[in-house]
C-alpha atoms as a PDB file:
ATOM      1  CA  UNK A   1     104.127  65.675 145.234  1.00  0.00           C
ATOM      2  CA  UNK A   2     102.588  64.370 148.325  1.00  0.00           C
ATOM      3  CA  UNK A   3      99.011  63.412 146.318  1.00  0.00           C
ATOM      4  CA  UNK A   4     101.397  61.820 143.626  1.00  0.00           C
ATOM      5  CA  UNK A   5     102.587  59.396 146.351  1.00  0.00           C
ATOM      6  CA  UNK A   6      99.704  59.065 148.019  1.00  0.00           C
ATOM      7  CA  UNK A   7      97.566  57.753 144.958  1.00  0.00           C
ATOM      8  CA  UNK A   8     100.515  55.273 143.849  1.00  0.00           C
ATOM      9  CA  UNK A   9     100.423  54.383 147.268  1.00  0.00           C
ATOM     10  CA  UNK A  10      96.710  53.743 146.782  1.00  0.00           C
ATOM     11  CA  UNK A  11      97.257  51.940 143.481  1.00  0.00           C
ATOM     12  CA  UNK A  12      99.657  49.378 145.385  1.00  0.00           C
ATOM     13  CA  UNK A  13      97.441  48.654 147.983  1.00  0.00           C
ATOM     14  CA  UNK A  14      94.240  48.210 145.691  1.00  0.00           C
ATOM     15  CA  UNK A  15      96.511  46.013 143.014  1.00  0.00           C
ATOM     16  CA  UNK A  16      97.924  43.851 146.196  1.00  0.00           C
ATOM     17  CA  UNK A  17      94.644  42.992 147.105  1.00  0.00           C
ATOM     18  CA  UNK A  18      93.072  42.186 143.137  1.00  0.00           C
ATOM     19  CA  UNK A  19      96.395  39.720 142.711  1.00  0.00           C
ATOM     20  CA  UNK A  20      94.912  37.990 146.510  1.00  0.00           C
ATOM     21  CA  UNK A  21      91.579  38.144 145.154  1.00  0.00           C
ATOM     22  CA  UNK A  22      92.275  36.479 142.223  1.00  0.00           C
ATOM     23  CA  UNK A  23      93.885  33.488 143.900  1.00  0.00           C
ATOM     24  CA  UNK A  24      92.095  30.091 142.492  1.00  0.00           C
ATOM     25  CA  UNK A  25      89.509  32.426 140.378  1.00  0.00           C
ATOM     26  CA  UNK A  26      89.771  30.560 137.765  1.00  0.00           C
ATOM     27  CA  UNK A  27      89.291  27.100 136.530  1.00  0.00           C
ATOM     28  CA  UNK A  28      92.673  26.051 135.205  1.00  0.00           C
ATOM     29  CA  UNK A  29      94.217  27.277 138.524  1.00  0.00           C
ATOM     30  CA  UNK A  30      91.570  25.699 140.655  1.00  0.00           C
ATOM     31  CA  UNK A  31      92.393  22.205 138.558  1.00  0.00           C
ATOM     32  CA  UNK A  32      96.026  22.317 139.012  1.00  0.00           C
ATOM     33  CA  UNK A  33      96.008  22.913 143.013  1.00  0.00           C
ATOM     34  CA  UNK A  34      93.035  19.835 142.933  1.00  0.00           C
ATOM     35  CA  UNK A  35      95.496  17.712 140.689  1.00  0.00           C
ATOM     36  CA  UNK A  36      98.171  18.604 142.673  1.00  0.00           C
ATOM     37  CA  UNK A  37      96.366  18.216 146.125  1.00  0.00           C
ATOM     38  CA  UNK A  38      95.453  14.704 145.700  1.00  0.00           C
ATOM     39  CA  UNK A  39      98.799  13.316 143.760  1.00  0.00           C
ATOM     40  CA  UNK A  40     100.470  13.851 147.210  1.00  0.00           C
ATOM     41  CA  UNK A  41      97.785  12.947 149.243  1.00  0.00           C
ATOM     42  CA  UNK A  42      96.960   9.527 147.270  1.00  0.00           C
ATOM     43  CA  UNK A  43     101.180   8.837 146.575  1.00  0.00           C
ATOM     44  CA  UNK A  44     101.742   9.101 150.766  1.00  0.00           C
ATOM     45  CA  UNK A  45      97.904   7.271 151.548  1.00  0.00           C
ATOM     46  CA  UNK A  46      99.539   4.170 149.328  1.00  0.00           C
ATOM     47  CA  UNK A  47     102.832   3.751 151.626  1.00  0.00           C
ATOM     48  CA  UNK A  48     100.969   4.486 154.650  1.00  0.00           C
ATOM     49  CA  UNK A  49      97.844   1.526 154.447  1.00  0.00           C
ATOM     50  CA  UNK A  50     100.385  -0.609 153.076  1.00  0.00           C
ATOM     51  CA  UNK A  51     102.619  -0.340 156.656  1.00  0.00           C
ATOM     52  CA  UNK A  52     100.176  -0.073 158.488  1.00  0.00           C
ATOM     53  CA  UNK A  53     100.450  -3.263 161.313  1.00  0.00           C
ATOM     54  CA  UNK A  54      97.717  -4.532 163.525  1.00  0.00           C
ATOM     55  CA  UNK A  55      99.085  -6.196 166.834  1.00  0.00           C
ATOM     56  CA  UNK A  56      98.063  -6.858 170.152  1.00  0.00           C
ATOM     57  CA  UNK A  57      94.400  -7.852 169.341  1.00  0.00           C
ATOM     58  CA  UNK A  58      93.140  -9.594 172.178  1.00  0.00           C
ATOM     59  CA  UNK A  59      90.986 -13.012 171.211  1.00  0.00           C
ATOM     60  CA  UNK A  60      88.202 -14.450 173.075  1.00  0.00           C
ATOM     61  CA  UNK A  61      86.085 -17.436 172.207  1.00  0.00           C
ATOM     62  CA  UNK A  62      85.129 -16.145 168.495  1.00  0.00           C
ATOM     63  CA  UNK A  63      85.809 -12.428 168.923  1.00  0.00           C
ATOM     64  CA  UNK A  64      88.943 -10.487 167.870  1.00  0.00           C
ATOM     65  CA  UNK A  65      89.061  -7.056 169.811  1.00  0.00           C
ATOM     66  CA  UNK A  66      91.110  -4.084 168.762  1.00  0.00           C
ATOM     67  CA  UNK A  67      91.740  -1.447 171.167  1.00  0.00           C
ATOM     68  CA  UNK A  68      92.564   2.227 170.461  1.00  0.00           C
ATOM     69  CA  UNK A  69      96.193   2.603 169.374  1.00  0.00           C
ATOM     70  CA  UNK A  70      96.535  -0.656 167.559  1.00  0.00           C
ATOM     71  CA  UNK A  71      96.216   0.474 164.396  1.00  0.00           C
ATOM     72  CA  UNK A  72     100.100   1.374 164.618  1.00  0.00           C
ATOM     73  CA  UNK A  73     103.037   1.892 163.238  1.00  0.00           C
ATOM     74  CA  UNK A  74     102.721   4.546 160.286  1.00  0.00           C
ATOM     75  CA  UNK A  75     101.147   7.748 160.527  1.00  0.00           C
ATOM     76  CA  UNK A  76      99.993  10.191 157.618  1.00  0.00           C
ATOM     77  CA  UNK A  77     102.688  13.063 158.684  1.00  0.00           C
ATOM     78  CA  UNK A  78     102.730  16.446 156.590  1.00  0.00           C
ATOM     79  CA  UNK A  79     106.384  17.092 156.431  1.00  0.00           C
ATOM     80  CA  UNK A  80     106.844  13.863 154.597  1.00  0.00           C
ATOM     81  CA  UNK A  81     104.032  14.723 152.551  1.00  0.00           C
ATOM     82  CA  UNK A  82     105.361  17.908 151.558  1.00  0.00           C
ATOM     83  CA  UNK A  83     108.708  16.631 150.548  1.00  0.00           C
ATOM     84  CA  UNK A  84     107.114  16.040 147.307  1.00  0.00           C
ATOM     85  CA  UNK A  85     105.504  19.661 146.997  1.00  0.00           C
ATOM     86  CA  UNK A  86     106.801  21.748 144.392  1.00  0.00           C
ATOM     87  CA  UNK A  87     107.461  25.369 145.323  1.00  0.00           C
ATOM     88  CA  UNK A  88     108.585  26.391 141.885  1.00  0.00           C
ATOM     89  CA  UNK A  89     106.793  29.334 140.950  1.00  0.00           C
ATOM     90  CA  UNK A  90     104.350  28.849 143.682  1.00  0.00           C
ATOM     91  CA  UNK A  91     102.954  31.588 145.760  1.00  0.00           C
ATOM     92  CA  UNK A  92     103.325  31.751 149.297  1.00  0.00           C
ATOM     93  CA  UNK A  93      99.034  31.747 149.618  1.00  0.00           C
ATOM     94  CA  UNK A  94      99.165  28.823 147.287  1.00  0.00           C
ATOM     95  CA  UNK A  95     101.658  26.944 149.435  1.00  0.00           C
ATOM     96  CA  UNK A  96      99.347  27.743 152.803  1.00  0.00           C
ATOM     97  CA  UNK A  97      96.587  26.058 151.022  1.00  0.00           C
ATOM     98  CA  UNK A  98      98.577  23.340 150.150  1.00  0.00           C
ATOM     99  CA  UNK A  99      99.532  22.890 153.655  1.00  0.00           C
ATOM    100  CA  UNK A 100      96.455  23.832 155.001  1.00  0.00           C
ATOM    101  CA  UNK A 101      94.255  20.661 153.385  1.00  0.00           C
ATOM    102  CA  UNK A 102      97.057  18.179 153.784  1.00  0.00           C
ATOM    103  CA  UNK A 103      97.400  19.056 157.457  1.00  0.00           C
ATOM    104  CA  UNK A 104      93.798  18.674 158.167  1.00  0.00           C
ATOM    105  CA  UNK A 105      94.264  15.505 156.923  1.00  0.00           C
ATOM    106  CA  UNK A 106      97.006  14.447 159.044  1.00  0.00           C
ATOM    107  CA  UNK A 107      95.523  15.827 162.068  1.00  0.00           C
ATOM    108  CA  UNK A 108      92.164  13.983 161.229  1.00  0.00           C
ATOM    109  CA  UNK A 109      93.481  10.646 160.262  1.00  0.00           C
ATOM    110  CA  UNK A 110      96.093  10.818 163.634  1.00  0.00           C
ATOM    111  CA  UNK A 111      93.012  11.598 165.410  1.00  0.00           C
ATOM    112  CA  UNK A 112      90.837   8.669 163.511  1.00  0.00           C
ATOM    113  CA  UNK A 113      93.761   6.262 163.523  1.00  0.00           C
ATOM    114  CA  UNK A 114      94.589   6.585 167.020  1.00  0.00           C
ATOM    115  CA  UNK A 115      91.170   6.131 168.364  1.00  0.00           C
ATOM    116  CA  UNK A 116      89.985   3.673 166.444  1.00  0.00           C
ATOM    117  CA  UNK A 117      88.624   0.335 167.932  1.00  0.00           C
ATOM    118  CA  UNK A 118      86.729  -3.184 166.818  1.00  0.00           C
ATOM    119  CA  UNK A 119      84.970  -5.188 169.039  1.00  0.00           C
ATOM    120  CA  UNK A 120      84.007  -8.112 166.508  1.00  0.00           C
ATOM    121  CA  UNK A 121      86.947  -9.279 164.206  1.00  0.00           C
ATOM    122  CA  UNK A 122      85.508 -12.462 163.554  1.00  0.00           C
ATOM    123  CA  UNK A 123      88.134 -15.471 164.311  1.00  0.00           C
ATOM    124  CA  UNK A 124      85.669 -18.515 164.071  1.00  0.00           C
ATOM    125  CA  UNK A 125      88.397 -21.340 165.208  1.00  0.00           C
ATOM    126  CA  UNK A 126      87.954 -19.134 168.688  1.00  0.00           C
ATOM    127  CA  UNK A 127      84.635 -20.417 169.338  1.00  0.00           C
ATOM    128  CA  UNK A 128      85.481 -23.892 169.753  1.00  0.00           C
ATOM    129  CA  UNK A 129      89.187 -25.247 170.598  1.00  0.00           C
ATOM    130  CA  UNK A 130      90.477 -27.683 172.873  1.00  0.00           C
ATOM    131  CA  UNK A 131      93.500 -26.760 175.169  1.00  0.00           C
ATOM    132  CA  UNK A 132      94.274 -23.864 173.137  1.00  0.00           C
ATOM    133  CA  UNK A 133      93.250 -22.586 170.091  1.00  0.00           C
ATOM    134  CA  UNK A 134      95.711 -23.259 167.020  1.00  0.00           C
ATOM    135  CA  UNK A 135      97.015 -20.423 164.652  1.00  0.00           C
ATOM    136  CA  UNK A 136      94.906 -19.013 162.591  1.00  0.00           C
ATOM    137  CA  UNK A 137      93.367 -16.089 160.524  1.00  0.00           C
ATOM    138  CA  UNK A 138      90.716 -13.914 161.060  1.00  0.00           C
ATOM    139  CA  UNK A 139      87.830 -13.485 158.967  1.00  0.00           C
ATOM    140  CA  UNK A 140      88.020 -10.138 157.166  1.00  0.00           C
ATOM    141  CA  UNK A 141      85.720  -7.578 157.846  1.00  0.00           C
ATOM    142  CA  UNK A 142      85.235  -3.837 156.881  1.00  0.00           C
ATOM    143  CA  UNK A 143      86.785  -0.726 158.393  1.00  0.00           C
ATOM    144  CA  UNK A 144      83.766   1.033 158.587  1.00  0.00           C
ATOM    145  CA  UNK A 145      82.939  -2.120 161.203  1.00  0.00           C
ATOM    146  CA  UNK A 146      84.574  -0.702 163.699  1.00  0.00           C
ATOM    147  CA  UNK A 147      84.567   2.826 164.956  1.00  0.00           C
ATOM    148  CA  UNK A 148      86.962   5.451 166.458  1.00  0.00           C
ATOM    149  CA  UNK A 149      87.277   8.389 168.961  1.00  0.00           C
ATOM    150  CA  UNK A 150      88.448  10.614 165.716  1.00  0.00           C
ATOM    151  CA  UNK A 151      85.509   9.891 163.220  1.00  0.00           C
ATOM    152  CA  UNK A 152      84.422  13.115 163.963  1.00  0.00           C
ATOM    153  CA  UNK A 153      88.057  14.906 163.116  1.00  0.00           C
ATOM    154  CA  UNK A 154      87.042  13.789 159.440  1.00  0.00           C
ATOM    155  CA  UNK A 155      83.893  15.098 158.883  1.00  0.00           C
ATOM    156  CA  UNK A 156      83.401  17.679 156.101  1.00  0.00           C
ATOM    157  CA  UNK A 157      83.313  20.277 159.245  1.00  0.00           C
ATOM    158  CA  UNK A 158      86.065  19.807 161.329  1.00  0.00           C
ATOM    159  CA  UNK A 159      88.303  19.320 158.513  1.00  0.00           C
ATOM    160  CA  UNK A 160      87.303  22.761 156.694  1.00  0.00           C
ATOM    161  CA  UNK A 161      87.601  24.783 160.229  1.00  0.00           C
ATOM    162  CA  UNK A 162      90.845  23.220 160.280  1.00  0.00           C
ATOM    163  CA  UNK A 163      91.620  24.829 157.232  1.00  0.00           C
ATOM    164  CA  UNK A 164      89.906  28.123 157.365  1.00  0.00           C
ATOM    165  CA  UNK A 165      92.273  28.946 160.125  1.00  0.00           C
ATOM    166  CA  UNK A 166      95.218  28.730 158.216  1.00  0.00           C
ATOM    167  CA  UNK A 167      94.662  30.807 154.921  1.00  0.00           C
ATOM    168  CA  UNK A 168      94.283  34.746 154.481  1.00  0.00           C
ATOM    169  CA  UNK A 169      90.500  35.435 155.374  1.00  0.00           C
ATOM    170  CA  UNK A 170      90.155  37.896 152.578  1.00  0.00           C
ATOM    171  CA  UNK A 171      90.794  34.501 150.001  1.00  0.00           C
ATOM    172  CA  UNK A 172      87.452  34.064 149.309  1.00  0.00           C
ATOM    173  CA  UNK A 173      87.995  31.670 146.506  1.00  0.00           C
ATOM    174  CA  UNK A 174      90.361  29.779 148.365  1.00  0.00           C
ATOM    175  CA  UNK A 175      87.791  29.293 151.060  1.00  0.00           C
ATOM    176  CA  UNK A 176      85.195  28.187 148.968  1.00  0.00           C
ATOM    177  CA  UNK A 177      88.052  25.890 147.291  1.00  0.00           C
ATOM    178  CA  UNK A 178      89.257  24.666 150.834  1.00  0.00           C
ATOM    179  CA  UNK A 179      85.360  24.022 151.732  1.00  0.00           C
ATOM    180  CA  UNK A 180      84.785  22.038 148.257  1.00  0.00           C
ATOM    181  CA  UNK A 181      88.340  19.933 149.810  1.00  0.00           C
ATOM    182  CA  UNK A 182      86.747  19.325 153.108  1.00  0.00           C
ATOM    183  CA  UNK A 183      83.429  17.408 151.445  1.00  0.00           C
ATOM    184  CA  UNK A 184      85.317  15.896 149.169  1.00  0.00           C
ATOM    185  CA  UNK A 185      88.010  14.382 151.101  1.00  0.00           C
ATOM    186  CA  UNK A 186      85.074  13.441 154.123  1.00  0.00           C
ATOM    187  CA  UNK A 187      83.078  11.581 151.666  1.00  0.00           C
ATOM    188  CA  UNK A 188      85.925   9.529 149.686  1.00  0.00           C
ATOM    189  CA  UNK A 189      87.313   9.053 153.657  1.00  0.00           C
ATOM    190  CA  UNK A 190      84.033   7.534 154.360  1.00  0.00           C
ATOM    191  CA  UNK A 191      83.746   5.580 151.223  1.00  0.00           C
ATOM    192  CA  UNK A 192      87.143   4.275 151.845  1.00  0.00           C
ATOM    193  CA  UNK A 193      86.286   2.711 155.124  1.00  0.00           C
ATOM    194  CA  UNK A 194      83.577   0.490 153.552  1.00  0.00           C
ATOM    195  CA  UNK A 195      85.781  -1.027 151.101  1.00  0.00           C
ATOM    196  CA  UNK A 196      88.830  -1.573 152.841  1.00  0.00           C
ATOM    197  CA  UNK A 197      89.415  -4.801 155.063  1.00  0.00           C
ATOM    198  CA  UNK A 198      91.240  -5.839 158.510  1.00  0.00           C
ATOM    199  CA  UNK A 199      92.510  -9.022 157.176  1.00  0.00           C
ATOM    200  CA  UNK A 200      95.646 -11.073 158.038  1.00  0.00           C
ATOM    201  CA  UNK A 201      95.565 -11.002 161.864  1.00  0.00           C
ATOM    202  CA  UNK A 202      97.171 -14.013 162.621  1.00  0.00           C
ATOM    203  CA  UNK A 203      96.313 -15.595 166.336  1.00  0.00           C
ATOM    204  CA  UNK A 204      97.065 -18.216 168.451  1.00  0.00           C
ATOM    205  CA  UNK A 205      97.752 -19.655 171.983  1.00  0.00           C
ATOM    206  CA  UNK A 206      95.408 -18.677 174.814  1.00  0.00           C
ATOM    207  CA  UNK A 207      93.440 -21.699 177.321  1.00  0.00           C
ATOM    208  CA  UNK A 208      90.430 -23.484 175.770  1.00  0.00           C
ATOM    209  CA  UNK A 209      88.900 -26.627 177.862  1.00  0.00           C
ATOM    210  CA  UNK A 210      90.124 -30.127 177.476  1.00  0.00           C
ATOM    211  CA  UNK A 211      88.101 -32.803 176.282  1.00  0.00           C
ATOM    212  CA  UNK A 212      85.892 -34.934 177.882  1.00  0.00           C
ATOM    213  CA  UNK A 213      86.261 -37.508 180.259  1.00  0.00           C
ATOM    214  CA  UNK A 214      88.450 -35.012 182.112  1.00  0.00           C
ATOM    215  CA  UNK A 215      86.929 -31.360 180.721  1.00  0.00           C
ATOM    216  CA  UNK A 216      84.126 -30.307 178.654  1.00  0.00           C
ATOM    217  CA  UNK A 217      85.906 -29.130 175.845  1.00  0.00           C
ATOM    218  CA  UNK A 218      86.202 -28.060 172.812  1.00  0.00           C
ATOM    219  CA  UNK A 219      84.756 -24.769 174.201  1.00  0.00           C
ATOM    220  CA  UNK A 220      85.763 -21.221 173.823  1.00  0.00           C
ATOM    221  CA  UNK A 221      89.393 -20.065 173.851  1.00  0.00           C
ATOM    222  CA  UNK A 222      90.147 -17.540 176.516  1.00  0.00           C
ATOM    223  CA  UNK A 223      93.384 -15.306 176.505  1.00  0.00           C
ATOM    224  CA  UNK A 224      94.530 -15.785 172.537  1.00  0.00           C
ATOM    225  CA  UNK A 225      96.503 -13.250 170.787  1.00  0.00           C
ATOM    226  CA  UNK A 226      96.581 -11.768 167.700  1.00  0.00           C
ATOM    227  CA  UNK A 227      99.568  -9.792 165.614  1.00  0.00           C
ATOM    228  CA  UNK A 228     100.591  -8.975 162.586  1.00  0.00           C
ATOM    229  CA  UNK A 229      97.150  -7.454 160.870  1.00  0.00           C
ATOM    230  CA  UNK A 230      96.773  -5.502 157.825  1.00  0.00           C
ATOM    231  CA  UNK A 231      94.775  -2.874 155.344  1.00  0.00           C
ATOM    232  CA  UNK A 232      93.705  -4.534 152.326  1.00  0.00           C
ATOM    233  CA  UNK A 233      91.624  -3.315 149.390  1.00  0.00           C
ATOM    234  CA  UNK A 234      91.536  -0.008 147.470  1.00  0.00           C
ATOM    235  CA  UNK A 235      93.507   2.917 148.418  1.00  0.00           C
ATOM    236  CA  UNK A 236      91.929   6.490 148.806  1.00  0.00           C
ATOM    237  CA  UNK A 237      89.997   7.624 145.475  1.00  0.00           C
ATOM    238  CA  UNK A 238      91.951  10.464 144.819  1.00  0.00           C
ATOM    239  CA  UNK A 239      90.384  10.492 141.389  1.00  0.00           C
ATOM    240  CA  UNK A 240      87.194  11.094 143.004  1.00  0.00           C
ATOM    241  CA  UNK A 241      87.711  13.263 145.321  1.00  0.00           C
ATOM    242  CA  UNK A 242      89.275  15.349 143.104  1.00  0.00           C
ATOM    243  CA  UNK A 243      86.321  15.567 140.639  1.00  0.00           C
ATOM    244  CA  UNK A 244      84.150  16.432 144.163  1.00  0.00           C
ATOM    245  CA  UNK A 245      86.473  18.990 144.511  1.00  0.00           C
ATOM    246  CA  UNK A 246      86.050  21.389 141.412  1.00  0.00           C
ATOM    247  CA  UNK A 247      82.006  20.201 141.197  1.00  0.00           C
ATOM    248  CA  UNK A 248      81.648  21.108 144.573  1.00  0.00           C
ATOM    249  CA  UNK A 249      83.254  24.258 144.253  1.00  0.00           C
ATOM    250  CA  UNK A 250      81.085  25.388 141.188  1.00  0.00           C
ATOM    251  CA  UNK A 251      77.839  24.420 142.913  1.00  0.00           C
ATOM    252  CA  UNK A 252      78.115  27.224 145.751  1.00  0.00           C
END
């Protein structure tokens, strides 16, 4: 009676870990996590470059500069992105993957967003004013321009050690789906910084010299400010990175 129990016991155990095993084994499964990945991710990357604001830019003579932090307002958060998650039918390893490469994404764009910084937004009016520089735009330039504190919290590696922490270590197509995520998502990130602009920054005010007899302007503005920037151009290619995903994964 006792060896009866103990080999069912066995059989439990041994099934229990096949059914883990087999967790994004195969292709259909692995396409409907990547499908259902990036809807989420690109549905909540729309709303959050289109509210994104850019105040407080400080304008002198020709340059625009943007300090960490003013890149405010929204932030990618992963409780609002899983508000659109289906759980139906899901598995609770499933759902930690889920969670797992949407909240390396949050963490790396709050660390990316939050530290990022331009020294040279181009506002050409700047350069030569007289008594103070009149409203106007600045030029638009690329993301990828500037830099930030956080770049590195969006490379392929940090993003993948933040998700290898937070799945079942004996997943080992999950990890190799998760690491296939990581490149993926990096590389599109990357790619989305050179085609998106800082446009719309509208500034004004500040001291420029007064003409001649009684100054030597037009000269440089000094002390202008700028408000009211945004994120144009295409969103994230979740299209992409989704077809990096599953070729990624079938090259290791």
């Amino acid at each position: 009676m006792f060896l009866c129990v103990l080999i069912l016991g066995c059989c439990k155990i041994t099934n229990a870990e096949t059914v883990s095993q087999l967790l994004f084994s195969t292709e259909k499964s692995r396409e409907e996590f990547a499908v259902e990945v990036t809807d989420i991710l690109g549905k909540n990357w729309r709303t959050w470059q289109d509210n994104v604001r850019i105040d407080n830019i400080d304008v002198e003579g020709a340059q625009g500069f943007l300090f960490p932090g003013d890149l405010g307002r929204e932030v990618l958060n992963l409780s609002d992105m899983m508000k659109s998650f289906d759980r139906t039918n899901k598995s609770q390893e499933y759902i930690v993957c889920v969670k797992a490469v949407l909240g390396a994404l949050e963490y790396g764009m709050r660390s990316w967003q939050r530290g990022y910084s331009h020294k040279n937004i181009p506002f050409p009016r700047g350069a030569s004013c007289t008594f103070t520089m009149p409203p106007c735009n600045n030029v638009p330039i690329a993301v990828e321009s500037g830099k930030s504190l956080g770049d590195k919290n969006m490379t392929e590696r940090d993003l993948y050690s933040y998700m290898l922490y937070r799945v079942p270590k004996n997943e080992r197509y999950a990890r190799g789906l998760l690491k296939s995520s990581a490149k993926a998502m990096s590389e599109c990130f990357r790619e989305w910084k050179e085609t998106c602009f800082i446009t719309g920054i509208l500034a004004f005010g500040g001291i420029a010299p007064q003409p001649a007899p009684m100054g030597t302007g037009p000269g440089p503005v000094r002390g202008a400010k700028g408000k009211n920037g945004k994120l144009t151009g295409p969103y994230f290619n979740v299209l992409l990175m989704r077809e990096r995903m599953l070729g990624y994964f079938d090259e290791q």
